[in-house]
C-alpha atoms as a PDB file:
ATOM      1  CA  UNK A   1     -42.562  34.938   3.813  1.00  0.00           C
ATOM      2  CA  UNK A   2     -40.429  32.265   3.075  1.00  0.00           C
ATOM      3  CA  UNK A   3     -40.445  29.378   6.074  1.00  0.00           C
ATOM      4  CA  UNK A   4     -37.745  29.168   8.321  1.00  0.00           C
ATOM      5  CA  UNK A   5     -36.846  26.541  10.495  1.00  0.00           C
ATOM      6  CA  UNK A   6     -34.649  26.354  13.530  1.00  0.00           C
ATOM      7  CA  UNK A   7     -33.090  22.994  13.904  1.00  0.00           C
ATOM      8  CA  UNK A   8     -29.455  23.751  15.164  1.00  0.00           C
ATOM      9  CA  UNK A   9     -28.214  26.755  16.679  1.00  0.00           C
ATOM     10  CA  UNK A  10     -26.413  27.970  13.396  1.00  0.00           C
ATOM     11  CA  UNK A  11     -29.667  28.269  11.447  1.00  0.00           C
ATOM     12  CA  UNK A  12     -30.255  31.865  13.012  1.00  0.00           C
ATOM     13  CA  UNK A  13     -27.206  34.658  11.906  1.00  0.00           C
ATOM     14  CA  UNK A  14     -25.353  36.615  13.932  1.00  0.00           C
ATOM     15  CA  UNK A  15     -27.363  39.837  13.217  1.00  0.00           C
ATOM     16  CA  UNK A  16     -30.486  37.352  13.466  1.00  0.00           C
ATOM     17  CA  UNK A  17     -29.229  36.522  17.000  1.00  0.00           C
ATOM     18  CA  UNK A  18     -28.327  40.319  17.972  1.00  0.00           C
ATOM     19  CA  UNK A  19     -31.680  40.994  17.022  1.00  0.00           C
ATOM     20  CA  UNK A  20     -33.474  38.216  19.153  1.00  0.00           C
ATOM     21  CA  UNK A  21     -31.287  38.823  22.078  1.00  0.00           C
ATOM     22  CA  UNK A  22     -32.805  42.566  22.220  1.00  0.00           C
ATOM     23  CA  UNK A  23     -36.164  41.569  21.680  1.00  0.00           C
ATOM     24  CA  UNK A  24     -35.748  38.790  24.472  1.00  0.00           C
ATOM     25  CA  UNK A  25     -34.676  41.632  26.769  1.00  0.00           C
ATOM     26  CA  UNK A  26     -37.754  43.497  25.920  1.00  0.00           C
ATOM     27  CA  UNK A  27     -40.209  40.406  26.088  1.00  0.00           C
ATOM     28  CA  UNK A  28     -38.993  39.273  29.570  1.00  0.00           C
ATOM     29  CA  UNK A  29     -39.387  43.337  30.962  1.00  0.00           C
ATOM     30  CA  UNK A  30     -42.748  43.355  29.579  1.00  0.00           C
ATOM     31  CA  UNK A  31     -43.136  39.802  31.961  1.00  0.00           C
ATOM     32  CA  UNK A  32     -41.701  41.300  34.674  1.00  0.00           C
ATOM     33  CA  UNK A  33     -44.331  44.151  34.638  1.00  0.00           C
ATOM     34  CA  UNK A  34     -46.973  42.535  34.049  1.00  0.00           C
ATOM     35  CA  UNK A  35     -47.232  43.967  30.431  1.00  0.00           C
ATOM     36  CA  UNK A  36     -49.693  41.991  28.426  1.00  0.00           C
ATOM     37  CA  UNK A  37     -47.914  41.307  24.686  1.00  0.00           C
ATOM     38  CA  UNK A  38     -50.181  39.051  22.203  1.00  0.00           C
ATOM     39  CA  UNK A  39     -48.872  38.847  18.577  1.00  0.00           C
ATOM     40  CA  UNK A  40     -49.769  35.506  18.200  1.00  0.00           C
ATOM     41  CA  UNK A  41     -53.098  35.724  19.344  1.00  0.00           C
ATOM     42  CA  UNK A  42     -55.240  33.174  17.859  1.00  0.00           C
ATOM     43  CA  UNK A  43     -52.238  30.806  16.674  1.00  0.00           C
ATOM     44  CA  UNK A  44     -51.431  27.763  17.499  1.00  0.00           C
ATOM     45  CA  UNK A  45     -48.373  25.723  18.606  1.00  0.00           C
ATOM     46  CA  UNK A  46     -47.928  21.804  18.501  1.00  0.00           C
ATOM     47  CA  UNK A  47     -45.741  20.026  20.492  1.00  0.00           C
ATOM     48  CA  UNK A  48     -44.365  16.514  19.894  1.00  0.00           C
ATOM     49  CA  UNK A  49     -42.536  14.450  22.389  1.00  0.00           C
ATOM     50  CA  UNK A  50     -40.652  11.723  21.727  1.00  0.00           C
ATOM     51  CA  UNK A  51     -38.459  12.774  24.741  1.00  0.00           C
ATOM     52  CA  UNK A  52     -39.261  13.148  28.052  1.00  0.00           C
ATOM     53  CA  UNK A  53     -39.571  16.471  29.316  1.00  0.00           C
ATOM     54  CA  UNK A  54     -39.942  19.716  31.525  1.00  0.00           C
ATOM     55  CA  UNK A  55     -38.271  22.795  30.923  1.00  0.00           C
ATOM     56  CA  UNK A  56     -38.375  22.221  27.442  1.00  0.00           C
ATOM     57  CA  UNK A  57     -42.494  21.873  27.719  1.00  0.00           C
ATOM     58  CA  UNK A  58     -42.703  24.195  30.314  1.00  0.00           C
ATOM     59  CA  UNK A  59     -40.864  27.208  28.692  1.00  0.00           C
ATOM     60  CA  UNK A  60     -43.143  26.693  25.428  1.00  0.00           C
ATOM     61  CA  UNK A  61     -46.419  25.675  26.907  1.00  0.00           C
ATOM     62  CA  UNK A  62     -46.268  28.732  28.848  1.00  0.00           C
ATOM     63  CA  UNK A  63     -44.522  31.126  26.243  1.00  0.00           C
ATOM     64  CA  UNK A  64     -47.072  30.459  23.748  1.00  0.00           C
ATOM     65  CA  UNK A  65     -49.827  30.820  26.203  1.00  0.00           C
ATOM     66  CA  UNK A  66     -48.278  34.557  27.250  1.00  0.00           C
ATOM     67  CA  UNK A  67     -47.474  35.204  23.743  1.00  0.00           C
ATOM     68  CA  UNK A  68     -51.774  35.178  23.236  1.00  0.00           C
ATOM     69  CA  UNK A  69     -51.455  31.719  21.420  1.00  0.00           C
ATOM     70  CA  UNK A  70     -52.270  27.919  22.045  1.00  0.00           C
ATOM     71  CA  UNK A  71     -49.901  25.259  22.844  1.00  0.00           C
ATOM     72  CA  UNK A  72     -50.912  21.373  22.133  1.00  0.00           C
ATOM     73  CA  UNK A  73     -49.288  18.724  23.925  1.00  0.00           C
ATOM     74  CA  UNK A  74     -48.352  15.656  21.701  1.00  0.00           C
ATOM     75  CA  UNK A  75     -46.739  12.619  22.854  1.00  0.00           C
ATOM     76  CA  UNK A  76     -45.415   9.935  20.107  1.00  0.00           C
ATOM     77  CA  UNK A  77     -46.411   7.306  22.362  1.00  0.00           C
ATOM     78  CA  UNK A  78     -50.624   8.683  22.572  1.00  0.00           C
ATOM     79  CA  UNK A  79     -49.987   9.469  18.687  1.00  0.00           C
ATOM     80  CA  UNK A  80     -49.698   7.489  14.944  1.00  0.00           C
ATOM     81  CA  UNK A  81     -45.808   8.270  15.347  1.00  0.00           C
ATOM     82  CA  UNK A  82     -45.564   5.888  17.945  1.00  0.00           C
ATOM     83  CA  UNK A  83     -47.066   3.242  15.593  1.00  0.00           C
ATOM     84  CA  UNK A  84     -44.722   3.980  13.239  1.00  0.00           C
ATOM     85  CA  UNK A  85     -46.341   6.628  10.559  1.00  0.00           C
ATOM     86  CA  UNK A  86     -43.819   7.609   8.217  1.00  0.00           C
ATOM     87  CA  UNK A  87     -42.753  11.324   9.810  1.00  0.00           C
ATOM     88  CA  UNK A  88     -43.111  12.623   6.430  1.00  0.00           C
ATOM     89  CA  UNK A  89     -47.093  12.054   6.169  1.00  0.00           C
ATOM     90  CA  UNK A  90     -47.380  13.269   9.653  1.00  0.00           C
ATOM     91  CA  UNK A  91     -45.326  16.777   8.559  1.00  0.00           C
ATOM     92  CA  UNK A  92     -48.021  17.453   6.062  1.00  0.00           C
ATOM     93  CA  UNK A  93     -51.037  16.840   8.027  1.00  0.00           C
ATOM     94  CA  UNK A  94     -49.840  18.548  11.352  1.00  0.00           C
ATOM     95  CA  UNK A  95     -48.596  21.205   9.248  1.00  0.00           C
ATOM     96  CA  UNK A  96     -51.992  22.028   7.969  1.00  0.00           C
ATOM     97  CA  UNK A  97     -53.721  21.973  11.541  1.00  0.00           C
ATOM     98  CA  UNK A  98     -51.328  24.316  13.474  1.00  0.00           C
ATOM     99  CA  UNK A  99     -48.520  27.404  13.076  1.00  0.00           C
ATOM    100  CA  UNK A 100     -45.687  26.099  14.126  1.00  0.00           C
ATOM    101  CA  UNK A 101     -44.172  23.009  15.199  1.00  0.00           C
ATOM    102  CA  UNK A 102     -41.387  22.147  18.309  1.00  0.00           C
ATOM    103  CA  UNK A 103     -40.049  18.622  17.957  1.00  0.00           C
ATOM    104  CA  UNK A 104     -38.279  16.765  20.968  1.00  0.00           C
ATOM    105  CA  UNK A 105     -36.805  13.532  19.240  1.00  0.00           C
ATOM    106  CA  UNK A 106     -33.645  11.156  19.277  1.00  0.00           C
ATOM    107  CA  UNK A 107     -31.727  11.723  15.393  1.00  0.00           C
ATOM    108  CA  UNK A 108     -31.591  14.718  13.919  1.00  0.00           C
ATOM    109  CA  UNK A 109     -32.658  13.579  11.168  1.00  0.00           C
ATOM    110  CA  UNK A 110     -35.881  12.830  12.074  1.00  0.00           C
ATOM    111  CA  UNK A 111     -36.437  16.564  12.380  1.00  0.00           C
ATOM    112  CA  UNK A 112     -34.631  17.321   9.314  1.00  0.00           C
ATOM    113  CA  UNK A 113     -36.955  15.007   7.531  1.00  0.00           C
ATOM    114  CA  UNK A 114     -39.979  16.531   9.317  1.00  0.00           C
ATOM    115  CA  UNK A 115     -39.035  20.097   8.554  1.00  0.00           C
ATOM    116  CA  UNK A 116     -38.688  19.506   4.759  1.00  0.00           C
ATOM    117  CA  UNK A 117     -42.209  18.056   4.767  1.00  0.00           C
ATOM    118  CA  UNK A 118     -43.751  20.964   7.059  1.00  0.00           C
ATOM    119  CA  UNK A 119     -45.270  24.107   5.985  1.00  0.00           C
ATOM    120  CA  UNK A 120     -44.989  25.704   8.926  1.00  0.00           C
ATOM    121  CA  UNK A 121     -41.786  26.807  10.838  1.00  0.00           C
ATOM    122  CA  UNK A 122     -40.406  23.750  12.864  1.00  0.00           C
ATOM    123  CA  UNK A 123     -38.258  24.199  16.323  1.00  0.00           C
ATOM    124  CA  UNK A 124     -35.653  21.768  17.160  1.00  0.00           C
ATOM    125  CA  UNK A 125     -36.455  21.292  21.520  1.00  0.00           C
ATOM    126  CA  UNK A 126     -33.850  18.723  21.629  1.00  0.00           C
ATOM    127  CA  UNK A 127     -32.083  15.968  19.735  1.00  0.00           C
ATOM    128  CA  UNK A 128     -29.016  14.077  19.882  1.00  0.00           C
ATOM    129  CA  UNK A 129     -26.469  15.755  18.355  1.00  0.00           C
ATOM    130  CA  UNK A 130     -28.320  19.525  19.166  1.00  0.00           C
ATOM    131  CA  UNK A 131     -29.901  21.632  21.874  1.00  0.00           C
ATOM    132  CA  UNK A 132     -30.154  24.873  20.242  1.00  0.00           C
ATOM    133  CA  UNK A 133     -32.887  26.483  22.609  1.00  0.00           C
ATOM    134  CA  UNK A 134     -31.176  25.616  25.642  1.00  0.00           C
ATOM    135  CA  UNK A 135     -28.270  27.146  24.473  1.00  0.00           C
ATOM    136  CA  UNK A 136     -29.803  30.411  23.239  1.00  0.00           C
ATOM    137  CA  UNK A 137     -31.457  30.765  26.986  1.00  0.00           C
ATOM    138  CA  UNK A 138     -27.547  29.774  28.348  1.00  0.00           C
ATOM    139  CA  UNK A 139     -25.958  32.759  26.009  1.00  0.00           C
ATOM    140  CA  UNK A 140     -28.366  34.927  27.046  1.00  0.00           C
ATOM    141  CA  UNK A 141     -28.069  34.247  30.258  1.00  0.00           C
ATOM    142  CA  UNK A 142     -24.715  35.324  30.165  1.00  0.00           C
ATOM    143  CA  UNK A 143     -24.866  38.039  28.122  1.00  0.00           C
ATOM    144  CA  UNK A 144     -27.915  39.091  30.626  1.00  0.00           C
ATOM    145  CA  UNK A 145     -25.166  39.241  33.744  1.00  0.00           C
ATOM    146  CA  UNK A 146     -21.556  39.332  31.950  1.00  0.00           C
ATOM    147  CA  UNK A 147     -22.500  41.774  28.903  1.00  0.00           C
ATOM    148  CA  UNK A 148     -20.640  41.014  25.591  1.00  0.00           C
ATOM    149  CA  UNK A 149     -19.499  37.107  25.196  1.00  0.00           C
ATOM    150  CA  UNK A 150     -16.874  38.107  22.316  1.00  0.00           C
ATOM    151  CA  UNK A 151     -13.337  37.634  23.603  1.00  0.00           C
ATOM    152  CA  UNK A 152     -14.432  35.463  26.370  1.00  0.00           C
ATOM    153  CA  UNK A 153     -13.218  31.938  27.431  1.00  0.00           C
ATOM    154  CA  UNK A 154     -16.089  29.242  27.985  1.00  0.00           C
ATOM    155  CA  UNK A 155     -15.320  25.780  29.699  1.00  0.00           C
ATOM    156  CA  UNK A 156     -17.080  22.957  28.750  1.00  0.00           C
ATOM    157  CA  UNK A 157     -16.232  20.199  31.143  1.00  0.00           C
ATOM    158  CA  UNK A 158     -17.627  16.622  30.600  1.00  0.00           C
ATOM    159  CA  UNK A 159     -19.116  14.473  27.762  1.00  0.00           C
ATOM    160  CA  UNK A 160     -19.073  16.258  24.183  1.00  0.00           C
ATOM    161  CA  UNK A 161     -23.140  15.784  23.669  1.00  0.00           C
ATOM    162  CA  UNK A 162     -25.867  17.841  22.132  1.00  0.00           C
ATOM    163  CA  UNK A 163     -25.625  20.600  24.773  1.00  0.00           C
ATOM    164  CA  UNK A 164     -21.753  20.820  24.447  1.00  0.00           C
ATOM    165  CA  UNK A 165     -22.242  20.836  20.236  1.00  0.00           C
ATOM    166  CA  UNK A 166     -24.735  23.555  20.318  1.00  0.00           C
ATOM    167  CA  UNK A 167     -22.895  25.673  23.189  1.00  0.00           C
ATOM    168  CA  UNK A 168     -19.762  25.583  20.669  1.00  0.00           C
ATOM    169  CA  UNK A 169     -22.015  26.834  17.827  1.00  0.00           C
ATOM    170  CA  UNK A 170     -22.875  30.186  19.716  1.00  0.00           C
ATOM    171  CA  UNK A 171     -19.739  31.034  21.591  1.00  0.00           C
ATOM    172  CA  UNK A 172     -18.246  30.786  18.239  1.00  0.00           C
ATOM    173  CA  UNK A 173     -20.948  32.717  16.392  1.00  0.00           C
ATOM    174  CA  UNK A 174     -20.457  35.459  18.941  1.00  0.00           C
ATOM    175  CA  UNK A 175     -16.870  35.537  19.257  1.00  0.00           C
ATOM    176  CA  UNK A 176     -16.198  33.760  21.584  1.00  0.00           C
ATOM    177  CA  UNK A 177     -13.476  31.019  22.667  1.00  0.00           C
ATOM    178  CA  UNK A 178     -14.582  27.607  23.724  1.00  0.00           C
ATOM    179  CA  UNK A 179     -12.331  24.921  25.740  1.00  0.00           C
ATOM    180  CA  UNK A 180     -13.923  21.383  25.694  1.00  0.00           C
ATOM    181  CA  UNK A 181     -12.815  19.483  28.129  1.00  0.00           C
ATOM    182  CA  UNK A 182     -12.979  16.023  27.660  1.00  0.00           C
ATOM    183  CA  UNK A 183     -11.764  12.134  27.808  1.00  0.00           C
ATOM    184  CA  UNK A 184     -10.480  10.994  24.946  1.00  0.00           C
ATOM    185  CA  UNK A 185     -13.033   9.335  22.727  1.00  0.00           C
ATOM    186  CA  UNK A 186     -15.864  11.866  24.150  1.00  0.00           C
ATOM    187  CA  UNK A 187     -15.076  14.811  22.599  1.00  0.00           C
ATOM    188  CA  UNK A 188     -15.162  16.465  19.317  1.00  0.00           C
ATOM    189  CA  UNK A 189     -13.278  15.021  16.153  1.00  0.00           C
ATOM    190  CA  UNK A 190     -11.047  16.583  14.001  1.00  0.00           C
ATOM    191  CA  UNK A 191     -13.428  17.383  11.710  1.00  0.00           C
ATOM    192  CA  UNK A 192     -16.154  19.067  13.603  1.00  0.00           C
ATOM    193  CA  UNK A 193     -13.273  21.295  14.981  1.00  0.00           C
ATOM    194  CA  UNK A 194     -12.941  22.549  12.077  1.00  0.00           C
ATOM    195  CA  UNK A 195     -16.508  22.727  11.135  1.00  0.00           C
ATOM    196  CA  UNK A 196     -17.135  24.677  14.222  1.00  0.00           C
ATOM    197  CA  UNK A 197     -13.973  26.964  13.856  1.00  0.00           C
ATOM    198  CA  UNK A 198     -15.192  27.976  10.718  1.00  0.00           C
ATOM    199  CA  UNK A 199     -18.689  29.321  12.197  1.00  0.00           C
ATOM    200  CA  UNK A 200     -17.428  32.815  13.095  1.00  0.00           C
ATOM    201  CA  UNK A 201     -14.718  34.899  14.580  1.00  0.00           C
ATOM    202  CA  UNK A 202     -14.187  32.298  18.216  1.00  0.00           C
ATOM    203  CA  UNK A 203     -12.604  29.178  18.215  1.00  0.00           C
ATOM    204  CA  UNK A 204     -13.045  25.363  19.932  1.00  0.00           C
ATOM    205  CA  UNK A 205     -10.546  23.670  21.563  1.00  0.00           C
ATOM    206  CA  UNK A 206     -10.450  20.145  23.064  1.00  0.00           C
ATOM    207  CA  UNK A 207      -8.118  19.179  26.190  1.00  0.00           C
ATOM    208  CA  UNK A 208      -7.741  16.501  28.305  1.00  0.00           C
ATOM    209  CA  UNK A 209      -7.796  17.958  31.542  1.00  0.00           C
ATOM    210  CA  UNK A 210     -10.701  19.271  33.380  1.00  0.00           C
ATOM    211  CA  UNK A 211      -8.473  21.779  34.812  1.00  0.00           C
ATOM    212  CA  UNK A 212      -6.656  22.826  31.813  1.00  0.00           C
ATOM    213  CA  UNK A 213     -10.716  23.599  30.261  1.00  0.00           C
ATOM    214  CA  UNK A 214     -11.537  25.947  33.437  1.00  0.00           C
ATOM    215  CA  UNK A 215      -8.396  27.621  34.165  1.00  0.00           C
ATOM    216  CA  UNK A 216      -9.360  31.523  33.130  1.00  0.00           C
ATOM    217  CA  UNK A 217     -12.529  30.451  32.019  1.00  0.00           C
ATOM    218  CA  UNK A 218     -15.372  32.917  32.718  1.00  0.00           C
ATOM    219  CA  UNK A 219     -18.108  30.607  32.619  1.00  0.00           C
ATOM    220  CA  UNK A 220     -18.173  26.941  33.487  1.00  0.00           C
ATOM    221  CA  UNK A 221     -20.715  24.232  31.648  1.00  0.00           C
ATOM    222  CA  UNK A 222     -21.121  20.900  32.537  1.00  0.00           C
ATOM    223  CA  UNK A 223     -23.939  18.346  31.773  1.00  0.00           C
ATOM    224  CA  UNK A 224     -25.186  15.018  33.215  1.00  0.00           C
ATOM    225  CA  UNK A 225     -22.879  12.053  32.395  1.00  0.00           C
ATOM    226  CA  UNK A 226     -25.228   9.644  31.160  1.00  0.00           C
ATOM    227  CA  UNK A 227     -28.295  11.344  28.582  1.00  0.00           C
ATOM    228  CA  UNK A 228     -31.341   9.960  27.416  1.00  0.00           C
ATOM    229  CA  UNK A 229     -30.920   6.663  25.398  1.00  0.00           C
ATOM    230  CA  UNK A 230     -27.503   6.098  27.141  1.00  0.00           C
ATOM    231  CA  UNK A 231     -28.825   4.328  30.073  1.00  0.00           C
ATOM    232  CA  UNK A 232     -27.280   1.023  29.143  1.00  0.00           C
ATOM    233  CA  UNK A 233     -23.906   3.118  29.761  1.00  0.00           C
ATOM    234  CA  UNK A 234     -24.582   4.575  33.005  1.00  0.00           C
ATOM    235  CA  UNK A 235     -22.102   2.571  34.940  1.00  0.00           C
ATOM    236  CA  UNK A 236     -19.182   2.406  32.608  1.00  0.00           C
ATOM    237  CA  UNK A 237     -19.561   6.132  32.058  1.00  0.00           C
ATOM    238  CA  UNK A 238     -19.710   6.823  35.706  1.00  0.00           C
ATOM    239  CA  UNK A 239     -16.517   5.328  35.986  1.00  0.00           C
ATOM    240  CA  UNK A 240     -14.826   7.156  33.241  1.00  0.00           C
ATOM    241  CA  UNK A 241     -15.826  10.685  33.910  1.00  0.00           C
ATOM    242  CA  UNK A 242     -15.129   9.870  37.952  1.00  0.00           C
ATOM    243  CA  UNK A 243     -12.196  12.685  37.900  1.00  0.00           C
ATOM    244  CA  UNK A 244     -14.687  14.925  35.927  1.00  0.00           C
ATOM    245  CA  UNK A 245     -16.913  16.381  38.230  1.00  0.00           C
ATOM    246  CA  UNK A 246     -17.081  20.256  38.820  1.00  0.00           C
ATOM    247  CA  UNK A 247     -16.207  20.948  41.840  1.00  0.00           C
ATOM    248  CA  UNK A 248     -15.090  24.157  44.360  1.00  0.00           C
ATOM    249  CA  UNK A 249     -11.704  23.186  44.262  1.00  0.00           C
ATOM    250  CA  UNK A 250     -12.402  23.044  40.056  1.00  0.00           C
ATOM    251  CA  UNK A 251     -14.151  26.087  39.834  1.00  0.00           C
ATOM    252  CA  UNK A 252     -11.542  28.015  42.366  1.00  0.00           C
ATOM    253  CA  UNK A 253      -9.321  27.745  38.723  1.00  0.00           C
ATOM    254  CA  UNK A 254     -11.731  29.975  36.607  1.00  0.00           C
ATOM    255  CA  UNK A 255     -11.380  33.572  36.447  1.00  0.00           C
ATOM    256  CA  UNK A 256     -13.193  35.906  39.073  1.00  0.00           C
ATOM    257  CA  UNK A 257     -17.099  36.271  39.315  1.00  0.00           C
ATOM    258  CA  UNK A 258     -16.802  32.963  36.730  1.00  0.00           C
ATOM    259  CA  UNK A 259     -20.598  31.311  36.465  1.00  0.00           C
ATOM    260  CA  UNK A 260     -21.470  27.752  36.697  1.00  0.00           C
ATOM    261  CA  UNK A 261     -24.140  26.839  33.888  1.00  0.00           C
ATOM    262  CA  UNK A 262     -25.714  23.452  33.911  1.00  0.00           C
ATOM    263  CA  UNK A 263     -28.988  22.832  31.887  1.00  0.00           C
ATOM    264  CA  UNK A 264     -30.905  20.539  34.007  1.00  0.00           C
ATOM    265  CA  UNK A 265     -31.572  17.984  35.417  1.00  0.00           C
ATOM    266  CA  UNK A 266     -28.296  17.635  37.629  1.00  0.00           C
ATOM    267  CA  UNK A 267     -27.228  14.956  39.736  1.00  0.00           C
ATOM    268  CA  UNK A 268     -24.806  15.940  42.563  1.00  0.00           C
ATOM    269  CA  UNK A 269     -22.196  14.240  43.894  1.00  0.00           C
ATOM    270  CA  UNK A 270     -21.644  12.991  39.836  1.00  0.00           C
ATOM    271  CA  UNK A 271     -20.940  15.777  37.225  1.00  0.00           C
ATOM    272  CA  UNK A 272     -21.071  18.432  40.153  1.00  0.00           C
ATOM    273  CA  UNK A 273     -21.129  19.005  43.666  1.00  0.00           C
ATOM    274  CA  UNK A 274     -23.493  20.002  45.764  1.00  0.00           C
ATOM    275  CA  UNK A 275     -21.489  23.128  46.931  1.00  0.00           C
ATOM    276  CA  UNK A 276     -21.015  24.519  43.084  1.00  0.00           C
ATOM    277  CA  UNK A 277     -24.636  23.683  42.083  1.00  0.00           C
ATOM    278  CA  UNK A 278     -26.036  25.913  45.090  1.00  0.00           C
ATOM    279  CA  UNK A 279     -23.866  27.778  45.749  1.00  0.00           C
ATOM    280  CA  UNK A 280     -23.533  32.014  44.508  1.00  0.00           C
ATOM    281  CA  UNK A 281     -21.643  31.278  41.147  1.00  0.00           C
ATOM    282  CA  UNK A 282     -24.758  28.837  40.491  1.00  0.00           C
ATOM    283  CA  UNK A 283     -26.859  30.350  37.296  1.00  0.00           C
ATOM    284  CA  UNK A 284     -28.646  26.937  36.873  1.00  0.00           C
ATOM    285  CA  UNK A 285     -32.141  28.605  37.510  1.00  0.00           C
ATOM    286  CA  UNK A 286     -31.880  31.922  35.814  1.00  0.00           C
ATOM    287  CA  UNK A 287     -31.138  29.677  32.929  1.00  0.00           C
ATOM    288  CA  UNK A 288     -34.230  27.244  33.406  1.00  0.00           C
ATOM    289  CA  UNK A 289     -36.395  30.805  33.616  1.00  0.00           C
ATOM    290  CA  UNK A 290     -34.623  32.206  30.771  1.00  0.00           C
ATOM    291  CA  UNK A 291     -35.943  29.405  28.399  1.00  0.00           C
ATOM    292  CA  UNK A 292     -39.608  30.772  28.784  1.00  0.00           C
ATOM    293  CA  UNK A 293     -38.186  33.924  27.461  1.00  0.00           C
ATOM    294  CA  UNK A 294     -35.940  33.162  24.588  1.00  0.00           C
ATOM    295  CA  UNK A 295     -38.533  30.427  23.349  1.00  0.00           C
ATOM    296  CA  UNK A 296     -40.943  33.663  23.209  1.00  0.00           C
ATOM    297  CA  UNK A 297     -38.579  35.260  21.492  1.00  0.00           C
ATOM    298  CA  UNK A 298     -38.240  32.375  18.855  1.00  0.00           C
ATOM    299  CA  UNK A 299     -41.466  31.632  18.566  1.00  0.00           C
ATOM    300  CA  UNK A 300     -42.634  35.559  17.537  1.00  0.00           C
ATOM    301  CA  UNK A 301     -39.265  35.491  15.038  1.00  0.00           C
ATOM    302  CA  UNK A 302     -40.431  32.305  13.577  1.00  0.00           C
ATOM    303  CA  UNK A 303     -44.184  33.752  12.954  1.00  0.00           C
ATOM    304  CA  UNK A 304     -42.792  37.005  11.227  1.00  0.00           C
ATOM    305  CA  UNK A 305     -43.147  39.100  14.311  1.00  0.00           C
ATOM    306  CA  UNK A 306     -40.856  42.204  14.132  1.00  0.00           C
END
């Protein structure tokens, strides 16, 4: 079987996305009862970290463990990488010592130039420009409470990051309608509008006003202000996105039974408050638990499990 790789959310089809959705609503039953499911017995999964981490370790650690496989912890820093080995050499020798490969890095093309020199499947677990894993466990998640997300309004409220570019990808790949709320020099150019209105039947828009983003919305997504390798920008972006928080008075403007998504960690009293973050329209933790189960579900789809 030919390798496949999944390094942005739009690497997977819509039909390819149907499909895992289903088998992530099986995989997480079987969980729930206690239902013992091995394909990948004997396999192995390497993990390298470049990035700090802990749902993103957690959810594959654990998956592969319950999936009847081994997971190896890697950190750049313990490792060659972090002496600078060329990431091509290290492709083709971790390639032949494991089954498949989850990357946590800063540019995307670091992974990109990994994946070409891996023959194994390679999973993107974060990088700056995408987050598709989180945002398969955040569609889910919705689809798991809301049903179908086609014809829906999404609110993105905050900086356009990794999280926000990935969360586009899907909602338009499933027919959905995305409103990006966003200062003016955070959020998504002219171009990648158009690159991510042409992914499938939804559409992006970007706005100016937090309020404008929610209003209608039937879920609400925000992220922390500052990510990694921004730290140098804390302050200055604190003070910019100071009228962006999510808040009850914000999230009062979405439609009824609207969810509040976040993908960890959060800092309240910044990008949200307290109230929204723990309070009933709060999905922040059924999301966190959902990445165990749609990282299963990658994992097995990567391996050639049908």
């Amino acid at each position: 079987m030919a390798i496949k790789h999944y390094l942005q959310f739009a690497d997977f089809s819509l039909n390819e996305y149907e499909y895992l959705i289903e088998r992530t609503k099986i995989i997480k039953r079987k969980f729930k009862n206690y239902e013992p499911y091995h394909p990948l017995l004997d396999r192995t999964l390497v993990m390298v970290f470049e990035k700090n981490s802990t749902r993103t370790r957690l959810s594959f650690e654990a998956g592969m463990h319950q999936l009847g496989g081994a997971a190896i912890y890697l950190n750049t820093r313990d490792s060659q990488l972090g002496r600078g080995e060329p990431v091509e050499d290290a492709a083709q020798v971790m390639s032949r010592m494991c089954d498949i490969i989850m990357i946590r890095t800063f540019g995307q093309e670091i992974i990109e130039r990994f994946a070409a020199n891996s023959r194994v499947p390679v999973i993107n677990g974060l990088t700056n420009e995408h987050h598709p894993c989180q945002v398969f466990a955040d569609v889910f998640t919705y689809i798991e409470h809301r049903g179908s997300i086609a014809g829906k309004t999404v609110a993105w409220v905050g900086d356009y990051n990794n999280v926000c570019r990935s969360l586009c990808e899907a909602v338009v790949m499933l027919g959905g309608d995305v409103m990006v709320g966003a200062p003016l020099g955070y959020h998504p150019s002219d171009v990648e509008l158009a690159r991510l209105n042409s992914l499938g039947a939804g559409s992006v828009r970007h706005v100016v006003s937090a309020s404008e983003a929610v209003s209608g919305a039937i879920a609400v997504h925000t992220d922390t202000w500052t990510s990694m390798g921004q730290e140098a920008e804390k302050a200055e972006r604190v003070r910019l996105f100071a009228d962006w928080s999510v808040d009850e008075s914000l999230m009062a403007l979405a439609a009824p039974g609207a969810g509040f998504y976040h993908c960890l960690p959060a800092y309240r009293g910044l990008e949200v408050s307290a109230g929204v973050i723990d309070g009933p329209q709060s999905h922040v933790v059924r999301q966190a638990h959902n990445r165990m189960h749609t990282a299963r579900a990658v994992l097995a789809f990567l391996m050639g499990v049908r």
